[in-house]
C-alpha atoms as a PDB file:
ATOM      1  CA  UNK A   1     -47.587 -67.706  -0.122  1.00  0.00           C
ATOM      2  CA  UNK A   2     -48.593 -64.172   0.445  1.00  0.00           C
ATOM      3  CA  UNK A   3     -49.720 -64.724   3.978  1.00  0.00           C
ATOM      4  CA  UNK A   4     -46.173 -67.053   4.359  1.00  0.00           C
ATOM      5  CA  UNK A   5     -44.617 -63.389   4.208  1.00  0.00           C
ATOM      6  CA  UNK A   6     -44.873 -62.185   7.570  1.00  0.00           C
ATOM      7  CA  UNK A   7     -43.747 -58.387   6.844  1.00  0.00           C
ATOM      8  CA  UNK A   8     -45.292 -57.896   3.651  1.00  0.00           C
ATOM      9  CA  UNK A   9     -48.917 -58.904   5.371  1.00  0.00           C
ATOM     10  CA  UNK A  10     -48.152 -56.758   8.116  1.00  0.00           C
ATOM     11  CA  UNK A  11     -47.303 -53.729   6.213  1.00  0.00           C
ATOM     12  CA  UNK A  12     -50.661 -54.238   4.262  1.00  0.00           C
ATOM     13  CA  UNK A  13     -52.533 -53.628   7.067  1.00  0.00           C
ATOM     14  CA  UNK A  14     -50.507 -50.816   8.391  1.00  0.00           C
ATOM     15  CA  UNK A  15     -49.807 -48.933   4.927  1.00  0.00           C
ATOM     16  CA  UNK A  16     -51.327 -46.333   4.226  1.00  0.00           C
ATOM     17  CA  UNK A  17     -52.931 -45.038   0.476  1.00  0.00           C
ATOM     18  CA  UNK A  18     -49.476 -43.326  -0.214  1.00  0.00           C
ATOM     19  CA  UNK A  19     -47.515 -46.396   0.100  1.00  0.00           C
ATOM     20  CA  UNK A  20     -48.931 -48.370  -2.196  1.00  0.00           C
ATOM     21  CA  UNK A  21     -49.154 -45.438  -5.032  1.00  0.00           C
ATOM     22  CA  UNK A  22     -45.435 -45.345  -4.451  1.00  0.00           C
ATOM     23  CA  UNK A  23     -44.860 -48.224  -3.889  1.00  0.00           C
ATOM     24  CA  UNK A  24     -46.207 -49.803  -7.122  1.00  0.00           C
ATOM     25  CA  UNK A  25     -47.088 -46.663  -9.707  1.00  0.00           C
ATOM     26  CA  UNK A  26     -44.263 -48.126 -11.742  1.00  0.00           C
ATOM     27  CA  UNK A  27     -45.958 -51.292 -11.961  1.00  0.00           C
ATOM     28  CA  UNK A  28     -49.426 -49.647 -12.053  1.00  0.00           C
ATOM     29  CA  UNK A  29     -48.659 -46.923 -15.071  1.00  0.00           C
ATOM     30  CA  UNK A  30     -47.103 -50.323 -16.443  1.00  0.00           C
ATOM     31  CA  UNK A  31     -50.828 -51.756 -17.244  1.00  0.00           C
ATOM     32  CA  UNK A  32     -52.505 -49.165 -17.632  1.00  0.00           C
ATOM     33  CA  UNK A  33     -50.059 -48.113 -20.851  1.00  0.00           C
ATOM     34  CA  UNK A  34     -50.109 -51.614 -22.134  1.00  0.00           C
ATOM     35  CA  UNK A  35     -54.287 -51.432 -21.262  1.00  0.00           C
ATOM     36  CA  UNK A  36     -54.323 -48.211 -23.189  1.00  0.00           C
ATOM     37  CA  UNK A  37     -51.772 -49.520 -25.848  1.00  0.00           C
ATOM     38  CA  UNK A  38     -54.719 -52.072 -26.742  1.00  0.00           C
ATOM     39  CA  UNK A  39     -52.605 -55.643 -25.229  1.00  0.00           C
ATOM     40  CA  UNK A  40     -54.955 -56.048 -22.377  1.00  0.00           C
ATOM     41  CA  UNK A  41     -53.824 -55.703 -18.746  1.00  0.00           C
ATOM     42  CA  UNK A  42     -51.857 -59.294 -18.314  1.00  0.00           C
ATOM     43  CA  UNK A  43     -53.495 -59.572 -14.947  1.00  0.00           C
ATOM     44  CA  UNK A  44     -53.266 -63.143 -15.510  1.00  0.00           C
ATOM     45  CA  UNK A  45     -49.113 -62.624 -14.981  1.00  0.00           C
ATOM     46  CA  UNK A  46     -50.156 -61.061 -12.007  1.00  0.00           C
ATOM     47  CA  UNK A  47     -51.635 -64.001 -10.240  1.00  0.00           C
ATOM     48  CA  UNK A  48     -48.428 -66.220  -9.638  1.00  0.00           C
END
């Protein structure tokens, strides 16, 4: 499915560090609260 997206793979090879942090800190702080917060870090939701 991932690879099925043509721009999203080509942007992962061209992106650079900075992208991604912007990209997905939302999602990122996200688990690491709910990690800190003691529920784990759902990276089982992750994988669909």
């Amino acid at each position: 499915q991932f690879c099925s997206s043509g721009s999203l793979l080509q942007r992962t090879t061209g992106a650079s560090a900075f992208e991604f942090n912007r990209d997905f800190r939302n999602i990122l702080s996200g688990i690491m609260d709910d990690f800190n917060k003691g529920k784990g870090d759902q990276l089982s939701t992750m994988q669909n």
